[in-house]
PDB file of N, CA and C in Angstrom:
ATOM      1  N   UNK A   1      -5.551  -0.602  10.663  1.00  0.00           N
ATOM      2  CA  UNK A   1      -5.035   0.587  11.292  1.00  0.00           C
ATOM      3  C   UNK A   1      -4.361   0.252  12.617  1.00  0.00           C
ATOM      4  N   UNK A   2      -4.975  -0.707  13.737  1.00  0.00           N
ATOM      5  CA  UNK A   2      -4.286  -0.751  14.881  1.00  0.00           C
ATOM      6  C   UNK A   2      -2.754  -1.487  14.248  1.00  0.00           C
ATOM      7  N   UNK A   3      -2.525  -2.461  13.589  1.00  0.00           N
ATOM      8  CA  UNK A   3      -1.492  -2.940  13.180  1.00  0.00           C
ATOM      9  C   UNK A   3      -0.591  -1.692  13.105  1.00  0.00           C
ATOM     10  N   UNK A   4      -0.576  -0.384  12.064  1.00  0.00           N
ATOM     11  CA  UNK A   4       0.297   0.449  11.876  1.00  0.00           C
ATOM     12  C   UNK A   4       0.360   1.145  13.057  1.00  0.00           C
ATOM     13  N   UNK A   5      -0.488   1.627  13.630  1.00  0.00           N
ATOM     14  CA  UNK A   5      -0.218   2.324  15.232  1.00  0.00           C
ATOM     15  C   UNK A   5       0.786   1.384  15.641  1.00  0.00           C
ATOM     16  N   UNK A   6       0.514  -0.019  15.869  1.00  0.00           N
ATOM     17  CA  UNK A   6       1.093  -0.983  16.629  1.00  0.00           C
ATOM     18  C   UNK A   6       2.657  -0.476  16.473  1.00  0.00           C
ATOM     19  N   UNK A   7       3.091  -1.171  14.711  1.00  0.00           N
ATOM     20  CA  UNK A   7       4.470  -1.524  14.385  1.00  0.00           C
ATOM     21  C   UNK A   7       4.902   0.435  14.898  1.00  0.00           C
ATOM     22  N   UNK A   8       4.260   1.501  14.459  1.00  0.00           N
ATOM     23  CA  UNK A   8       4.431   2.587  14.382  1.00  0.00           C
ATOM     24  C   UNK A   8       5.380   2.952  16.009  1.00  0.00           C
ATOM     25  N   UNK A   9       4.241   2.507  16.989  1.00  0.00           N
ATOM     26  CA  UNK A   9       4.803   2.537  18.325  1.00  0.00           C
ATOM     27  C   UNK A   9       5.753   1.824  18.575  1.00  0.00           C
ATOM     28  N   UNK A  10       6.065   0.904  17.932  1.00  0.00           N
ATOM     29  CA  UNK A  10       7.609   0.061  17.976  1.00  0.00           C
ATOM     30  C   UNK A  10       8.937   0.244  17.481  1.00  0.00           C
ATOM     31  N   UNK A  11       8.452   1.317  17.064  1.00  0.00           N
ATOM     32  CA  UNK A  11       9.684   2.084  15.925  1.00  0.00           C
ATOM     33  C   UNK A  11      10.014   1.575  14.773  1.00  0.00           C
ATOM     34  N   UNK A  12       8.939   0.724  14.107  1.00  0.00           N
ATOM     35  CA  UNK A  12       9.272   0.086  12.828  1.00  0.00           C
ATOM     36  C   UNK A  12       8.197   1.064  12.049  1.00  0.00           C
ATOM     37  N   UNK A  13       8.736   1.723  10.879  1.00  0.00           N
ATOM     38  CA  UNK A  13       8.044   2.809   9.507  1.00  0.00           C
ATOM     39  C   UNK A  13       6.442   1.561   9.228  1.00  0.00           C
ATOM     40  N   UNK A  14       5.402   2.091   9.314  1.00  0.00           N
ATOM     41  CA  UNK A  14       4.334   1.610   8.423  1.00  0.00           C
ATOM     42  C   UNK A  14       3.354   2.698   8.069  1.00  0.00           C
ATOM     43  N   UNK A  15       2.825   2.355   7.119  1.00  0.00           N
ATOM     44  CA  UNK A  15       1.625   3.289   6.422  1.00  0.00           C
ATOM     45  C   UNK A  15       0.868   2.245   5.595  1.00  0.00           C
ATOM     46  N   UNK A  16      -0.247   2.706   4.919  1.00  0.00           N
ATOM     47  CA  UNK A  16      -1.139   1.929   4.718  1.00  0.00           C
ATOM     48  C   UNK A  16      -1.516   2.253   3.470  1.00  0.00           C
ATOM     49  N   UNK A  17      -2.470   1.320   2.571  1.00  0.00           N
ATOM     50  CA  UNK A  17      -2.927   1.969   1.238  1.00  0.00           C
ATOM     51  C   UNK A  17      -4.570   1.146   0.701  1.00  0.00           C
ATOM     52  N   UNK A  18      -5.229   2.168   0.780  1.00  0.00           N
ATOM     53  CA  UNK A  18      -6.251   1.993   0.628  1.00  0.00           C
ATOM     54  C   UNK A  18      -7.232   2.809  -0.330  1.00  0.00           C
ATOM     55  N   UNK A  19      -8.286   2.029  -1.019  1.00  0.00           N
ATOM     56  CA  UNK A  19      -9.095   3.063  -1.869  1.00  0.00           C
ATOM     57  C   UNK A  19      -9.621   4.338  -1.692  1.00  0.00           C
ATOM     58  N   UNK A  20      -9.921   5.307  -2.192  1.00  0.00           N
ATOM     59  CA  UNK A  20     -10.103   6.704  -1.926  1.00  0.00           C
ATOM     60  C   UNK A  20     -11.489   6.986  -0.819  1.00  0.00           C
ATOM     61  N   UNK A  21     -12.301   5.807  -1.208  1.00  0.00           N
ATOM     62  CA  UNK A  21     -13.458   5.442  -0.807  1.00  0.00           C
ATOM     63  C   UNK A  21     -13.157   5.864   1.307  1.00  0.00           C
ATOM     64  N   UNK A  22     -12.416   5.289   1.731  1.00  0.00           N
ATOM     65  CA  UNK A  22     -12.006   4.885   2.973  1.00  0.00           C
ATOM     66  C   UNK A  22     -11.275   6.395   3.454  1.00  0.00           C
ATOM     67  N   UNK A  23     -11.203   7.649   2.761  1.00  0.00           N
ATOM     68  CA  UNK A  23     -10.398   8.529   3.321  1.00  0.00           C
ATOM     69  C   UNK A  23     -11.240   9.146   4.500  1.00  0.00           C
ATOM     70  N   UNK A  24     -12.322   8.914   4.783  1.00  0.00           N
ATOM     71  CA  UNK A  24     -13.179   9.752   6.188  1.00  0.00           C
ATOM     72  C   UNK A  24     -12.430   8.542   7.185  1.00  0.00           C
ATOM     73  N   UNK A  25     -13.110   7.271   6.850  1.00  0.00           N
ATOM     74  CA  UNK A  25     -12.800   6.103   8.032  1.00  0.00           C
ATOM     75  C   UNK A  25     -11.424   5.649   8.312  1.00  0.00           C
ATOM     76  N   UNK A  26     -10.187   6.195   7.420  1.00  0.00           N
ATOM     77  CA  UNK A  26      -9.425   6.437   7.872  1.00  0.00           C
ATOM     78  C   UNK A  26      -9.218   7.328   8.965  1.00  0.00           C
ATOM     79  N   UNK A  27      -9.765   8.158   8.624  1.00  0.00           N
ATOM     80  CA  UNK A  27      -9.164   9.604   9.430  1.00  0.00           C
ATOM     81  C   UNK A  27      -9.751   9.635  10.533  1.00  0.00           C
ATOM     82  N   UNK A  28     -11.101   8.636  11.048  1.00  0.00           N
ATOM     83  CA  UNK A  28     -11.818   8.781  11.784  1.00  0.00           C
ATOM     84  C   UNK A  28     -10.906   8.038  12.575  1.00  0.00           C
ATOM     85  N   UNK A  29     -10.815   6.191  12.407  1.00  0.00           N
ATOM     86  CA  UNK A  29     -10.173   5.501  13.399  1.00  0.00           C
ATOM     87  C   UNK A  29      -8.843   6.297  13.774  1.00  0.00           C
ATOM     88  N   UNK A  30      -7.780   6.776  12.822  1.00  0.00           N
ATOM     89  CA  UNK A  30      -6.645   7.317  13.434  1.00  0.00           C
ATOM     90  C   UNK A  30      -6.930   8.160  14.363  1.00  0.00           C
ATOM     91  N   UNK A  31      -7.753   9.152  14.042  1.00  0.00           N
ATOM     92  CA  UNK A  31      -8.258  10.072  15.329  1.00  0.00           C
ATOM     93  C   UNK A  31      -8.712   9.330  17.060  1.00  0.00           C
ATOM     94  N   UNK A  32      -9.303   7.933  16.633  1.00  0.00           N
ATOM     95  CA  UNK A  32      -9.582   7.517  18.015  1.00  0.00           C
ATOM     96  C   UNK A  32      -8.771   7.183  18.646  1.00  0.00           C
ATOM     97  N   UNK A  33      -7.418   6.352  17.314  1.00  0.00           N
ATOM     98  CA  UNK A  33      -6.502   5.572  18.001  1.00  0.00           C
ATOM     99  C   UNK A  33      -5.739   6.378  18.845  1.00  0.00           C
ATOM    100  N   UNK A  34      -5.171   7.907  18.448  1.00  0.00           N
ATOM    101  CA  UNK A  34      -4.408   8.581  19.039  1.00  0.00           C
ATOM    102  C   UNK A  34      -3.399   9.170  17.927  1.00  0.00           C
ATOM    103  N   UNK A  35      -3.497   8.685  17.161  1.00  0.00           N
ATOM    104  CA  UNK A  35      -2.547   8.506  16.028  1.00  0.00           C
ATOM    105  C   UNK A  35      -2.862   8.912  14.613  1.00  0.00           C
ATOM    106  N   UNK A  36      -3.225  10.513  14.457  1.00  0.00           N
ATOM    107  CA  UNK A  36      -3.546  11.353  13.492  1.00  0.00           C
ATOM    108  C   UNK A  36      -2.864  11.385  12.483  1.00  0.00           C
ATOM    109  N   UNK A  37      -1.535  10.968  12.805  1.00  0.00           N
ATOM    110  CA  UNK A  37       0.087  11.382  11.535  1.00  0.00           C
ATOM    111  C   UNK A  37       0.065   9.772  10.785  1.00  0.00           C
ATOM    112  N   UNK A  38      -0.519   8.886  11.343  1.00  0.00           N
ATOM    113  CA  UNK A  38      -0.107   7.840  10.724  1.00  0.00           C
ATOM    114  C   UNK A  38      -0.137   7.661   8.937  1.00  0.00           C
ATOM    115  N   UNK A  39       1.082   7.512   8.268  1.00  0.00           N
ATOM    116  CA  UNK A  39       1.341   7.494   6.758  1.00  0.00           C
ATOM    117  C   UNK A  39       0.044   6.627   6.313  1.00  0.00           C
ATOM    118  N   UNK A  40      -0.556   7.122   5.336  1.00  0.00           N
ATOM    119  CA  UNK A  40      -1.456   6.393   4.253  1.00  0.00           C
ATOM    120  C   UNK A  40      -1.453   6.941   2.789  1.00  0.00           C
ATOM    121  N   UNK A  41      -1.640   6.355   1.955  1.00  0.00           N
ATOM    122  CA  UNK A  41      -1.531   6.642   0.548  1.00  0.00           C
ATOM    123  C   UNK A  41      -2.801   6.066  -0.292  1.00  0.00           C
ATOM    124  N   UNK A  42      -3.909   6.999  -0.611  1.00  0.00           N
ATOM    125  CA  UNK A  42      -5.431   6.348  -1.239  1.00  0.00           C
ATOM    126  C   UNK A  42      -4.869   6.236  -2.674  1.00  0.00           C
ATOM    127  N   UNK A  43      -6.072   5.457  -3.471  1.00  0.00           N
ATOM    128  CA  UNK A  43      -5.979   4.854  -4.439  1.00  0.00           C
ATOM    129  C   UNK A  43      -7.221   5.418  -5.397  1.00  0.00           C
ATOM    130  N   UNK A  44      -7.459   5.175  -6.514  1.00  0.00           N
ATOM    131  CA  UNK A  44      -8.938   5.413  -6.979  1.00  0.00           C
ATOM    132  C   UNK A  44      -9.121   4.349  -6.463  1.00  0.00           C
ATOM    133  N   UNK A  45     -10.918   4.740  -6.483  1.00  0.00           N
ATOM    134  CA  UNK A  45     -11.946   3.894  -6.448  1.00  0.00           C
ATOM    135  C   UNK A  45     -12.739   3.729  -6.769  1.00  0.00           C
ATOM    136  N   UNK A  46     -13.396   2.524  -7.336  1.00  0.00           N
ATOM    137  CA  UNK A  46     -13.175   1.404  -7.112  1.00  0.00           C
ATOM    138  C   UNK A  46     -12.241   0.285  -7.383  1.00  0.00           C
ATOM    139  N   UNK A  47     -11.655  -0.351  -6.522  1.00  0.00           N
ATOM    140  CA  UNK A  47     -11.009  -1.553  -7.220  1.00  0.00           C
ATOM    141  C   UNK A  47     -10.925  -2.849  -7.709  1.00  0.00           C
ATOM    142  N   UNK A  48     -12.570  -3.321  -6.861  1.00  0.00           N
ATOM    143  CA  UNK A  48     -13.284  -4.633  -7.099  1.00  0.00           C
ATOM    144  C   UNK A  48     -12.922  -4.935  -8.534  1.00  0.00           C
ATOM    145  N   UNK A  49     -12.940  -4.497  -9.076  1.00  0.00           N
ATOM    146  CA  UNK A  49     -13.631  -4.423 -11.123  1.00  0.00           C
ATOM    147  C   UNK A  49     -12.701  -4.181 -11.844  1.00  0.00           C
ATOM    148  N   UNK A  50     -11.393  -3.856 -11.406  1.00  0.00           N
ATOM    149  CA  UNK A  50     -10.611  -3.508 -12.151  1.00  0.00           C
ATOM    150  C   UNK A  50      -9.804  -4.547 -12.712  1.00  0.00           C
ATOM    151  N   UNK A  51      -9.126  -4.807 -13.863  1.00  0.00           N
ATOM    152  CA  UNK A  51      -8.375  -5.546 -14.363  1.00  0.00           C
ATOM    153  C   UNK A  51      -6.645  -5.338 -13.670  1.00  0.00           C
ATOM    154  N   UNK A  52      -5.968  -6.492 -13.990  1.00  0.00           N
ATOM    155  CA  UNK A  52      -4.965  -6.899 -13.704  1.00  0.00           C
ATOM    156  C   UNK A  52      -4.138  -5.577 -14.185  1.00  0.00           C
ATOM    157  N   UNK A  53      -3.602  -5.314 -15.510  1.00  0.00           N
ATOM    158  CA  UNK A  53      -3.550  -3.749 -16.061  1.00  0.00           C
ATOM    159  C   UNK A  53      -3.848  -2.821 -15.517  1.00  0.00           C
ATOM    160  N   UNK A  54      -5.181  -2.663 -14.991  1.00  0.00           N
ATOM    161  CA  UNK A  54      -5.519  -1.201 -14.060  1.00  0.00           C
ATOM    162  C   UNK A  54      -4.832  -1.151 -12.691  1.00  0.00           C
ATOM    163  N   UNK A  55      -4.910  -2.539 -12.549  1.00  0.00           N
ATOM    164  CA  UNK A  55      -3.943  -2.846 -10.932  1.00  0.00           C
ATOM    165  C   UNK A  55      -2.541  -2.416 -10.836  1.00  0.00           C
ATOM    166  N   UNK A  56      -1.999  -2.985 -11.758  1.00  0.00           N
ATOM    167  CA  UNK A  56      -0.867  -2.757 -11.882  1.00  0.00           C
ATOM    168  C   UNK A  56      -0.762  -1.003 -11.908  1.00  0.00           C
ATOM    169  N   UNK A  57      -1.452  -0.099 -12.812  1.00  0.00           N
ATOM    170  CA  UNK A  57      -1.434   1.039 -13.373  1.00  0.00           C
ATOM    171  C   UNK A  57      -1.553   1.813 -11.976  1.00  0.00           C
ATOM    172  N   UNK A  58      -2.829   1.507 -11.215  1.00  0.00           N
ATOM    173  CA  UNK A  58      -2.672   2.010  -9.583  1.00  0.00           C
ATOM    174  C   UNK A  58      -1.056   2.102  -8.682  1.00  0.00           C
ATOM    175  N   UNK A  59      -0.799   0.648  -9.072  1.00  0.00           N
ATOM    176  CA  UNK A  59       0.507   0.383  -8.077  1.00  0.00           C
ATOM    177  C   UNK A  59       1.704   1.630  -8.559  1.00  0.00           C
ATOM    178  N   UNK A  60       1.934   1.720  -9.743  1.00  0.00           N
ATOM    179  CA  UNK A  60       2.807   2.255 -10.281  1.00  0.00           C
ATOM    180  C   UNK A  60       2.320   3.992  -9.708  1.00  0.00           C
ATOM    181  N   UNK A  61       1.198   4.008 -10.096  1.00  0.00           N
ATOM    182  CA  UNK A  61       1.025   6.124  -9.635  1.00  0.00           C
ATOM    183  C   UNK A  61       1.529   6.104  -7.980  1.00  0.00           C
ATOM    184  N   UNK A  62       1.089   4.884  -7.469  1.00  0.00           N
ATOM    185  CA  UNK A  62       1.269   5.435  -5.972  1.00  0.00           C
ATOM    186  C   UNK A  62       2.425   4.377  -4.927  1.00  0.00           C
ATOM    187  N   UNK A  63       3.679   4.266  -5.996  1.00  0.00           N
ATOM    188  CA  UNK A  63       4.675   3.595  -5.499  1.00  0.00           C
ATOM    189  C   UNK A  63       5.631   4.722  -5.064  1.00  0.00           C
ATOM    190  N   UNK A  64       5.861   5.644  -5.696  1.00  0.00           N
ATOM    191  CA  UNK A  64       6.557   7.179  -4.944  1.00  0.00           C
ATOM    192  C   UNK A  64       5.747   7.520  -3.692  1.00  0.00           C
ATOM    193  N   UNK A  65       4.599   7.612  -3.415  1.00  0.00           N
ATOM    194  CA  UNK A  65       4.006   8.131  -2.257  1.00  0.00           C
ATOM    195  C   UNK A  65       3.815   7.057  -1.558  1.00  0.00           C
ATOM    196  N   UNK A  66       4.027   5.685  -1.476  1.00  0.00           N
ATOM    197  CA  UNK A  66       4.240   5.100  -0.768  1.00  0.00           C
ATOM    198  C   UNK A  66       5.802   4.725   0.047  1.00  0.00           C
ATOM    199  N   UNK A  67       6.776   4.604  -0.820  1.00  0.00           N
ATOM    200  CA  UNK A  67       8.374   4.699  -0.510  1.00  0.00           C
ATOM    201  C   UNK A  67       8.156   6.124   0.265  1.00  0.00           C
ATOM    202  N   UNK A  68       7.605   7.512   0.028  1.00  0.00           N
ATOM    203  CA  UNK A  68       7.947   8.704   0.618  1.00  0.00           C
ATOM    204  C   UNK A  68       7.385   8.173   2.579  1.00  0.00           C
ATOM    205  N   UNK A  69       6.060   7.640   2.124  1.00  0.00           N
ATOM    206  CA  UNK A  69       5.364   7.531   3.175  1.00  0.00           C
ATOM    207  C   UNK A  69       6.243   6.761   4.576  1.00  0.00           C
ATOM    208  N   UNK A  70       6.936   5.947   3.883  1.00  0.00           N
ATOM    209  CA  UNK A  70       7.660   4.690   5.221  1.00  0.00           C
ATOM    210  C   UNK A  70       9.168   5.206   5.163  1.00  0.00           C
ATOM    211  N   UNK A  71       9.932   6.278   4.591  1.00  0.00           N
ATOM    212  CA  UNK A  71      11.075   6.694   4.626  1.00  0.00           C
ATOM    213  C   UNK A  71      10.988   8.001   5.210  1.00  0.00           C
ATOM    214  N   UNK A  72       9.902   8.984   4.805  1.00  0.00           N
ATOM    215  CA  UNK A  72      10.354  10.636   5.270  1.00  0.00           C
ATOM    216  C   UNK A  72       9.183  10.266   6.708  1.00  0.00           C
ATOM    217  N   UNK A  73      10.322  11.599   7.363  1.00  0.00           N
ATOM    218  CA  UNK A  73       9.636  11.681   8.532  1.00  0.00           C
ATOM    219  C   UNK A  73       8.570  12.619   8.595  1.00  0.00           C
ATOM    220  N   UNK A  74       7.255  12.446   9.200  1.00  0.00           N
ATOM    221  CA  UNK A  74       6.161  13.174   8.702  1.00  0.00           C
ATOM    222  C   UNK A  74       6.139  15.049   9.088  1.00  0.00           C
TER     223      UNK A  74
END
């Protein structure tokens, strides 16, 4: 998270993507950082266990909400 604040404050687009698992501790650190709007895009979870196929199958549902995430302005 400090990384995307970081590039974020530099004027370079970042967002982040992480398992669904992480949507409180997301929201928590952005809240400390200062930085509530910062783009993220969750995933199911779990992903430890998943096959190469399911990986792939993740990437693909959340490749639109990721391109939206680092192009539109929030």
């Amino acid at each position: 998270m400090h990384d995307i604040v970081d590039l974020e404050r530099r004027g370079v687009p970042g967002m982040f993507v992480a398992s669904a698992q992480f949507v409180d501790a997301a929201t928590a650190q952005a809240n400390s950082l200062g930085f509530t709007d910062v783009a993220r895009v969750f995933t199911p979870h779990p992903i430890q266990d998943r096959t190469d196929d399911e990986m792939r199958a993740y990437a693909r549902d959340a490749f639109e909400a990721i391109v939206a995430a680092i192009t539109q302005a929030p």
